[in-house]
C-alpha atoms as a PDB file:
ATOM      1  CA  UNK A   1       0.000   0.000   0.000  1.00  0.00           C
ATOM      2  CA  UNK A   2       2.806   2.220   1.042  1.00  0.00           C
ATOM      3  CA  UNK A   3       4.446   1.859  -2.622  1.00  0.00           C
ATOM      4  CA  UNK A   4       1.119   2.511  -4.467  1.00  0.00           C
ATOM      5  CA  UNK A   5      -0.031   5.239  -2.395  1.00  0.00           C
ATOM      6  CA  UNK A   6       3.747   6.936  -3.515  1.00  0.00           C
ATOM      7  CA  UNK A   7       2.959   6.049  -7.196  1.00  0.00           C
ATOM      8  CA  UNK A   8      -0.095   8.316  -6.357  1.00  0.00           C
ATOM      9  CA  UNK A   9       2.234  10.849  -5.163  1.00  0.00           C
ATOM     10  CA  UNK A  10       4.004  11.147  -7.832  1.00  0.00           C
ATOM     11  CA  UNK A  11       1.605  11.135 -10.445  1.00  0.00           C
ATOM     12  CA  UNK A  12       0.836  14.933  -8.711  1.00  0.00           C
ATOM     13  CA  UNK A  13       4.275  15.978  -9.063  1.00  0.00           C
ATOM     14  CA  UNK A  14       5.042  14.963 -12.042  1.00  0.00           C
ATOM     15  CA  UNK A  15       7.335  12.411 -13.703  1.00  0.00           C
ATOM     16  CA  UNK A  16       9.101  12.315 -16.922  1.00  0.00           C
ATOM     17  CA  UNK A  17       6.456   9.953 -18.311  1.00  0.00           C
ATOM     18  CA  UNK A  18       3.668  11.476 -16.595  1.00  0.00           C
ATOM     19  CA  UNK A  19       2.519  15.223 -16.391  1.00  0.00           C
ATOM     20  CA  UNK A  20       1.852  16.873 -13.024  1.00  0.00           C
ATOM     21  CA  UNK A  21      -1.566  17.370 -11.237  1.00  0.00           C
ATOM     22  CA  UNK A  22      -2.272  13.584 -12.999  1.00  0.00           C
ATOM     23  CA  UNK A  23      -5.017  12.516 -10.576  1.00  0.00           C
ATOM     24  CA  UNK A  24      -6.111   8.741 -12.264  1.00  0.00           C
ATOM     25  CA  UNK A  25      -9.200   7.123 -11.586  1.00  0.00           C
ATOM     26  CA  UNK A  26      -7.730   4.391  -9.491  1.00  0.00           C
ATOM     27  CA  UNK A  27      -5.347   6.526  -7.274  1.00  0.00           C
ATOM     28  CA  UNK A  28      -8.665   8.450  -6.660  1.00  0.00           C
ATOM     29  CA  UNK A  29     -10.196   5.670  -5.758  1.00  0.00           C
ATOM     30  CA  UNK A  30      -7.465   4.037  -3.833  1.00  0.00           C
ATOM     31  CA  UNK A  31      -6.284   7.593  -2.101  1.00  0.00           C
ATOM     32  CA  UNK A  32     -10.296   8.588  -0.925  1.00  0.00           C
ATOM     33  CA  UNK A  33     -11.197   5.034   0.189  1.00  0.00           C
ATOM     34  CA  UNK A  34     -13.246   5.563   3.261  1.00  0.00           C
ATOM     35  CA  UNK A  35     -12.302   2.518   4.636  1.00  0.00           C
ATOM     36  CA  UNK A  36      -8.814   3.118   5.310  1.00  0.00           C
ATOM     37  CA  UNK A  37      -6.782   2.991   8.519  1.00  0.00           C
ATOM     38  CA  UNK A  38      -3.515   4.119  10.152  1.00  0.00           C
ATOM     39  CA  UNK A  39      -0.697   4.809   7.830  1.00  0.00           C
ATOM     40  CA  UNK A  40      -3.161   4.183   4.792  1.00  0.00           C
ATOM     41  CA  UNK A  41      -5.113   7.315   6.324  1.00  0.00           C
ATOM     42  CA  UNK A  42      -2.538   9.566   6.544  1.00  0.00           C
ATOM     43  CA  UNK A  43      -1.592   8.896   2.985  1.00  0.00           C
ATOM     44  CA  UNK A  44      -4.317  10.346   1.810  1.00  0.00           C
ATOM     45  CA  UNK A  45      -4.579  12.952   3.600  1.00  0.00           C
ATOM     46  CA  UNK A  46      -0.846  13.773   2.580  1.00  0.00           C
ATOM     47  CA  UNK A  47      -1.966  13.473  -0.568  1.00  0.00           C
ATOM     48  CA  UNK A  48      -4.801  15.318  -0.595  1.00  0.00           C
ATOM     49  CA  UNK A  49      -2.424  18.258   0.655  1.00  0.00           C
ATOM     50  CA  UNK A  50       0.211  17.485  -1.903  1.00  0.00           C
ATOM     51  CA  UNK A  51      -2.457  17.979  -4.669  1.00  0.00           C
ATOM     52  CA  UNK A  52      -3.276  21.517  -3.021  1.00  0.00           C
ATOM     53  CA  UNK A  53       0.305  22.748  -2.269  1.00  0.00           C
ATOM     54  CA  UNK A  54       0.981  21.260  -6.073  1.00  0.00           C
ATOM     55  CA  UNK A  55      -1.460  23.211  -7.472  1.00  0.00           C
ATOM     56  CA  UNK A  56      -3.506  20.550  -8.343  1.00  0.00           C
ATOM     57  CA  UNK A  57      -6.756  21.279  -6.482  1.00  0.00           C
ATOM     58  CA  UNK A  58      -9.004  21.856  -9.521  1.00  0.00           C
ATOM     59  CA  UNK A  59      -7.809  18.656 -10.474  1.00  0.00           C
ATOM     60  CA  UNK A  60      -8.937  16.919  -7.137  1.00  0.00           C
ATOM     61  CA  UNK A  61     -12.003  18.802  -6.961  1.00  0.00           C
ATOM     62  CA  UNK A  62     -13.067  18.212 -10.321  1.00  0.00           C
ATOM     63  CA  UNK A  63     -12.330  13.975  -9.370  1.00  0.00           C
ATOM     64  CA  UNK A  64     -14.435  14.894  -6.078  1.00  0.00           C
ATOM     65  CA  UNK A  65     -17.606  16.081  -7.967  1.00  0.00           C
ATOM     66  CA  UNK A  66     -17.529  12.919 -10.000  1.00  0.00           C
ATOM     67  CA  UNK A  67     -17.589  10.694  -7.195  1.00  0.00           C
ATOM     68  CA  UNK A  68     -20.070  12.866  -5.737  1.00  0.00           C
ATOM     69  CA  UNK A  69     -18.278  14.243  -2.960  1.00  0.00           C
ATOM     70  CA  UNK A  70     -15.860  17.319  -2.090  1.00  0.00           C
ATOM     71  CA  UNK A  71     -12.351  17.703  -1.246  1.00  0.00           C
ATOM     72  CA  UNK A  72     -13.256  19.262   2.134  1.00  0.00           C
ATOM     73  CA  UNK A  73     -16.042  16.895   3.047  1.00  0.00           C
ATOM     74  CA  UNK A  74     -12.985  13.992   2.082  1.00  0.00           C
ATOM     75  CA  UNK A  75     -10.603  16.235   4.484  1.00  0.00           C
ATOM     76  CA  UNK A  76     -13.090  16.634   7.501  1.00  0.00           C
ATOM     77  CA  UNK A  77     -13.733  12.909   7.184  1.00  0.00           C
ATOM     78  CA  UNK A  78     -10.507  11.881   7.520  1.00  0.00           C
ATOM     79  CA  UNK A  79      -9.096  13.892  10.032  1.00  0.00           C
ATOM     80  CA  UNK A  80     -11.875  13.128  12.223  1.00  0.00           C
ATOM     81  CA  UNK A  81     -10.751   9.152  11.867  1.00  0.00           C
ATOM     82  CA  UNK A  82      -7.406   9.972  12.547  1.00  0.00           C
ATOM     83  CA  UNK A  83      -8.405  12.100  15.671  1.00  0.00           C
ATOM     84  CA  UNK A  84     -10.705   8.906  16.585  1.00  0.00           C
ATOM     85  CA  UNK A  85      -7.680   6.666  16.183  1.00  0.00           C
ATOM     86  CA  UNK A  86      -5.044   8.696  17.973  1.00  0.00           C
ATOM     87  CA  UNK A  87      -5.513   6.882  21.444  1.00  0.00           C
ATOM     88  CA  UNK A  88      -5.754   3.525  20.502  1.00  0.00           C
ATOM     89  CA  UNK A  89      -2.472   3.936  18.273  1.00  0.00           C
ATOM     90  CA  UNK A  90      -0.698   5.673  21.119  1.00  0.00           C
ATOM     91  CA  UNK A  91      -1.933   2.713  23.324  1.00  0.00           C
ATOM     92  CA  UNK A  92      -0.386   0.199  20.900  1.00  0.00           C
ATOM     93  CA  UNK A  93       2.831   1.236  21.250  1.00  0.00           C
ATOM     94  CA  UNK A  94       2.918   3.264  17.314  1.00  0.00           C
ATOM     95  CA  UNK A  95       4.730   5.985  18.226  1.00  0.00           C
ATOM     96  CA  UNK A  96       5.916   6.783  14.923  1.00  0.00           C
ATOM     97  CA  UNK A  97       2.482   6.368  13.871  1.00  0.00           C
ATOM     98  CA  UNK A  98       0.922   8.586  16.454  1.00  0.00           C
ATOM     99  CA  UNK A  99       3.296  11.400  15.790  1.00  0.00           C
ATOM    100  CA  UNK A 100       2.354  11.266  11.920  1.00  0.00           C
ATOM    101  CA  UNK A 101      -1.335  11.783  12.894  1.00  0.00           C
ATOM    102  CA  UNK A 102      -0.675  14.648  15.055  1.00  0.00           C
ATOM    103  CA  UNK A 103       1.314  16.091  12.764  1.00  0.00           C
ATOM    104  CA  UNK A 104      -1.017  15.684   9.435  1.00  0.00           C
ATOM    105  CA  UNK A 105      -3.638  17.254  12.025  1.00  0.00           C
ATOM    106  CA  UNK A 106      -1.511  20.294  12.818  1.00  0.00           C
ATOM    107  CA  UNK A 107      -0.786  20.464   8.961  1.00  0.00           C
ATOM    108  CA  UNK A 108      -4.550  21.467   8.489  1.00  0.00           C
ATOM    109  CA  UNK A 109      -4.316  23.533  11.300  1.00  0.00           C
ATOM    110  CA  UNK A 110      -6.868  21.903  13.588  1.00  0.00           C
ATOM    111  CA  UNK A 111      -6.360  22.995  17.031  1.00  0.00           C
ATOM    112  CA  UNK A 112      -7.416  19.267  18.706  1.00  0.00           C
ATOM    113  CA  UNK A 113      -4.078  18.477  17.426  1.00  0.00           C
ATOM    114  CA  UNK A 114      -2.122  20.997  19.230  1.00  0.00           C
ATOM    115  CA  UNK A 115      -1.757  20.037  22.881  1.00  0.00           C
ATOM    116  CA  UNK A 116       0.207  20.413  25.609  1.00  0.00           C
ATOM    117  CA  UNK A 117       0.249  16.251  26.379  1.00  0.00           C
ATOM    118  CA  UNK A 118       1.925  15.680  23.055  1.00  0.00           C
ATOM    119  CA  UNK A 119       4.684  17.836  23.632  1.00  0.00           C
ATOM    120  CA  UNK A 120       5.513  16.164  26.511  1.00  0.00           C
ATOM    121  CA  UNK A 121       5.196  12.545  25.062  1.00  0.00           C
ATOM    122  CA  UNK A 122       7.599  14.120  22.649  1.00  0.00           C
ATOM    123  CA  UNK A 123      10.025  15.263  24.926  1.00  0.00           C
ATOM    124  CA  UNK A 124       9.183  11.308  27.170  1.00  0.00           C
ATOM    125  CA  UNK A 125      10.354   9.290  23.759  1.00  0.00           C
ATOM    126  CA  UNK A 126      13.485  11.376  23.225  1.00  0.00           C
ATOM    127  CA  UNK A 127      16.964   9.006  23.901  1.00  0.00           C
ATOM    128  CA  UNK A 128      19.964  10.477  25.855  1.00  0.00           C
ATOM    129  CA  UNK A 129      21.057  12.030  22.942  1.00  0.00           C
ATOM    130  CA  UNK A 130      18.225  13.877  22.033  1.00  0.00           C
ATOM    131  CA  UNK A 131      17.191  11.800  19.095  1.00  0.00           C
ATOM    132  CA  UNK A 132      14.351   9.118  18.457  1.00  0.00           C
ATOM    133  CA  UNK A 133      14.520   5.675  17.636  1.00  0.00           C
ATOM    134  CA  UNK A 134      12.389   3.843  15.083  1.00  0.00           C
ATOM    135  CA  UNK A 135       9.489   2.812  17.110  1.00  0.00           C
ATOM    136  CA  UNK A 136      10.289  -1.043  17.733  1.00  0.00           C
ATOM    137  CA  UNK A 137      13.077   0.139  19.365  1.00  0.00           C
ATOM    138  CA  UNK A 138      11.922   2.974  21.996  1.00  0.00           C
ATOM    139  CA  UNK A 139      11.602   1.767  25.611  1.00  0.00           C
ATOM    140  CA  UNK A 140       8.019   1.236  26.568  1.00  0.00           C
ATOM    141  CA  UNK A 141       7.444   4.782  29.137  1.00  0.00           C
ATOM    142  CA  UNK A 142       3.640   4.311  29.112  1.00  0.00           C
ATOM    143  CA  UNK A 143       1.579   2.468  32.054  1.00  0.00           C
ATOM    144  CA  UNK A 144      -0.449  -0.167  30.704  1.00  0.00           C
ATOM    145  CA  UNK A 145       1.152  -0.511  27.756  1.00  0.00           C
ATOM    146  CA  UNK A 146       0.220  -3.102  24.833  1.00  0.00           C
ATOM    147  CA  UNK A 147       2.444  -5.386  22.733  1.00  0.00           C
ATOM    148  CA  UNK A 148       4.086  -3.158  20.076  1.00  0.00           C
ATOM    149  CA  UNK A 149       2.679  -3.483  16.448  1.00  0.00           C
ATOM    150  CA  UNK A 150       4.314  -1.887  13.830  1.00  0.00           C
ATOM    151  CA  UNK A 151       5.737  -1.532  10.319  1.00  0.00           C
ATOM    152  CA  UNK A 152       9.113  -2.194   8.930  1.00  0.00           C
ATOM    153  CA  UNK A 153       9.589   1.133   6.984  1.00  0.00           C
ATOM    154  CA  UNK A 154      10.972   0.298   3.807  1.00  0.00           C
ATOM    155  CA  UNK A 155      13.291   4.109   3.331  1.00  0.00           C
ATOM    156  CA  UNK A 156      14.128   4.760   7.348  1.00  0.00           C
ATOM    157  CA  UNK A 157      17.378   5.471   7.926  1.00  0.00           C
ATOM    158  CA  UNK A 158      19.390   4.349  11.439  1.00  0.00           C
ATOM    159  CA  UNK A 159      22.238   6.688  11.780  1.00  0.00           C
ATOM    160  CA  UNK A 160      25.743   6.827  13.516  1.00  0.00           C
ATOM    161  CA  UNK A 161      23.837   7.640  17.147  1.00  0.00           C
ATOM    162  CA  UNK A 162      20.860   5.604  16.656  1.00  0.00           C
ATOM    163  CA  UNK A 163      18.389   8.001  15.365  1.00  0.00           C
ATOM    164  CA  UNK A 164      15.720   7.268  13.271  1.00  0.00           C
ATOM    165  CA  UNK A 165      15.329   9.801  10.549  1.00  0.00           C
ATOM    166  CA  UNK A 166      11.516   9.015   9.789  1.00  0.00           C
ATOM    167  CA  UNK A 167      10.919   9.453  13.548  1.00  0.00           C
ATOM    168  CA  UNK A 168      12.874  12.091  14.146  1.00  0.00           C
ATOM    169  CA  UNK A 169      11.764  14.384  11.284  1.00  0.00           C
ATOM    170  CA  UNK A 170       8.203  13.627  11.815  1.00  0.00           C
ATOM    171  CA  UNK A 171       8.860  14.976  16.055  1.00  0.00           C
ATOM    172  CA  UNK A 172      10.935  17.846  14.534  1.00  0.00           C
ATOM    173  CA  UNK A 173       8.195  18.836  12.404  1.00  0.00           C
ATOM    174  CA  UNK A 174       5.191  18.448  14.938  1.00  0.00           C
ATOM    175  CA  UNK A 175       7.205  20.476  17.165  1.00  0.00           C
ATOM    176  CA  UNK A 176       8.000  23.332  14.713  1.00  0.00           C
ATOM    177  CA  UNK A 177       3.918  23.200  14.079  1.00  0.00           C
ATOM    178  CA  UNK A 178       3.651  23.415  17.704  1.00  0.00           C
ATOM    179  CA  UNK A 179       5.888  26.392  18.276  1.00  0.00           C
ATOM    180  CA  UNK A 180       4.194  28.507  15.067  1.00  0.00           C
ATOM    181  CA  UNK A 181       0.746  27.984  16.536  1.00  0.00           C
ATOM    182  CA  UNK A 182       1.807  29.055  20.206  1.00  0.00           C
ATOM    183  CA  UNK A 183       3.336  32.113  18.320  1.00  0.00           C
ATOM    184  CA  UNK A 184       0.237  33.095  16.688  1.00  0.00           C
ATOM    185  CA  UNK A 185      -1.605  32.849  19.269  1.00  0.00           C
ATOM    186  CA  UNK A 186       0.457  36.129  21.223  1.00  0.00           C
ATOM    187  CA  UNK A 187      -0.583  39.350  21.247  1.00  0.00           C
ATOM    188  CA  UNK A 188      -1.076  40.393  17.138  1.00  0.00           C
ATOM    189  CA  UNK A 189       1.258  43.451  17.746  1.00  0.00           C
ATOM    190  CA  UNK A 190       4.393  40.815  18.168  1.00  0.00           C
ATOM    191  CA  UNK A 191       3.264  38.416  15.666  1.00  0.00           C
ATOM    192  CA  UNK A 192       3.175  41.104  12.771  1.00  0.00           C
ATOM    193  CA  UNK A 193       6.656  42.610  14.627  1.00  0.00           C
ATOM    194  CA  UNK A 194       9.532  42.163  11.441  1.00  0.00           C
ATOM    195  CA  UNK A 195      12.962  42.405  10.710  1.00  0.00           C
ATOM    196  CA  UNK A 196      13.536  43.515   7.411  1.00  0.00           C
ATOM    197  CA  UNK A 197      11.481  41.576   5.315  1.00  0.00           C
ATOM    198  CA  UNK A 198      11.418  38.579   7.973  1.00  0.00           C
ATOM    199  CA  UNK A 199       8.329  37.919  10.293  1.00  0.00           C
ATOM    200  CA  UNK A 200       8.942  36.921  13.896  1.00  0.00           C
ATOM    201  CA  UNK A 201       6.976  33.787  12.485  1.00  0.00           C
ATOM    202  CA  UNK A 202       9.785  33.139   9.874  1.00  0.00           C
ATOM    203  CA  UNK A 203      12.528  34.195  12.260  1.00  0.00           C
ATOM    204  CA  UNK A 204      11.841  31.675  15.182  1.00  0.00           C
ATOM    205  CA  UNK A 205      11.588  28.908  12.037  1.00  0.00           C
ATOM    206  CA  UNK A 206      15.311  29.453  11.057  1.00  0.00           C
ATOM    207  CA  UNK A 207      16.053  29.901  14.907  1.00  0.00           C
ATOM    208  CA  UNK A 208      14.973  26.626  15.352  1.00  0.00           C
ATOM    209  CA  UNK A 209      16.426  24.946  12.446  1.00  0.00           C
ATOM    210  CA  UNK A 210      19.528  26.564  13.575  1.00  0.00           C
ATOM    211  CA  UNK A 211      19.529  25.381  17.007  1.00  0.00           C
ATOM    212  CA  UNK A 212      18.481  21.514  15.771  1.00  0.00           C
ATOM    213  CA  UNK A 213      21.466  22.095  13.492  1.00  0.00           C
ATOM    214  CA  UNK A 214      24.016  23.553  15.581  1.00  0.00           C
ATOM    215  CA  UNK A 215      23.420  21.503  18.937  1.00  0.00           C
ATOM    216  CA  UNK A 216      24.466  18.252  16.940  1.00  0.00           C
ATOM    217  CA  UNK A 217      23.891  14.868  19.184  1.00  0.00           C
ATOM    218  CA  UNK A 218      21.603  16.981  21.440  1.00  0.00           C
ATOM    219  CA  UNK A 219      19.512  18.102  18.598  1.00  0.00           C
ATOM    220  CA  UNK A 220      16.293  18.015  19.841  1.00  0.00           C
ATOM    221  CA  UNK A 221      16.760  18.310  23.897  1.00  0.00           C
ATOM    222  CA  UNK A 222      16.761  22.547  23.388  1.00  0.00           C
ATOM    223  CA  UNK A 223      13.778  22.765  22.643  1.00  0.00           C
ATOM    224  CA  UNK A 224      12.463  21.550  25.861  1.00  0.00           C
ATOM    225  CA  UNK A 225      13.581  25.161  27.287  1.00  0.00           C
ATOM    226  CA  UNK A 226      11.110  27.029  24.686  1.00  0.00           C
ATOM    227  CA  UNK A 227       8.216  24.608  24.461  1.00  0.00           C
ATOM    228  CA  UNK A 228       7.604  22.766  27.873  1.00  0.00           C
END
């Protein structure tokens, strides 16, 4: 499923072979299939915000109408599932899994996904160094914890310190998410506050790309001081 829902994926970008915003009938079909679960589920709802970032929403609307549905009644549908699913998931151990959710929910900018308690689980899962391992290997933290199920992921990368790339881009990005929305939500007169042509917005994003970059094997640990 994983390979066919990136075929998808890159029929909206664009290949050599295949011209961009290319929405076929069965990657509709596959990509909008209300039936869906877990990684599946957040597929499409990555896709369906690929197609819109692309450019491509005329596209996926026009698809929509002929199915006799709508792009934002497919959206609203499936982040509710995901919001549905997040405790179970978290319960099973999927903590790559979880933090995908939470982030494709912050990614459409609906506020259920933006608490406190998931900052914290963020900053529980972290190793010594800062990092996070792939899932089947992060110490169980949680009382009454279930047997791990998970995936294999077919393009995660382990490097030198033990850090998972998948799940530590995925808690880099849900916390970067976290940190814009807490800054939008001060007083207007410091979020519209610029330097030179750079928002405070834009400024605390290179800040913190700076200090992930700069504080090496502790990477993520910093941020503790500015989010907890």
């Amino acid at each position: 499923l994983s390979r066919q829902s990136d075929g998808c994926m890159r029929e909206i970008l664009g290949t050599e072979d295949i011209p961009a915003c290319t929405i076929s009938r069965k990657c509709y079909q596959q990509m909008t299939n209300r039936e869906s679960e877990d990684y599946q589920l957040t597929h499409q709802l990555l896709y369906i915000i690929l197609a819109q970032v692309r450019g491509c929403s005329r596209q996926l609307r026009r698809e929509s109408l002929l199915h006799d549905t709508s792009v934002d009644v497919l959206e609203a549908t499936f982040t509710a599932k995901i919001f549905q699913r997040l405790r179970p998931v978290l319960d099973s151990g999927r903590y790559d899994l979880f933090t995908e959710m939470v982030m494709i929910g912050q990614m459409l900018n609906y506020k259920e996904f933006y608490r406190s308690k998931v900052i914290e689980l963020l900053f529980l899962w972290q190793d010594t160094t800062g990092c996070y391992n792939d899932d089947s290997e992060t110490p169980t933290r949680l009382e009454n914890q279930t047997d791990h199920i998970g995936r294999k992921l077919l393009a995660d990368e382990i490097v030198d310190d033990s850090c998972s790339e998948h799940m530590t881009a995925l808690a880099l990005i849900v916390l970067t998410l976290t940190l814009r929305h807490q800054l939008h939500s001060l007083p207007q007169e410091l979020v519209t506050w610029s330097f030179g042509n750079l928002s405070l917005i834009s400024l605390s994003g290179f800040a913190l790309l700076g200090l992930v970059i700069l504080c090496k094997k502790r990477r993520l640990r910093i941020l503790r001081h500015f989010l907890a």
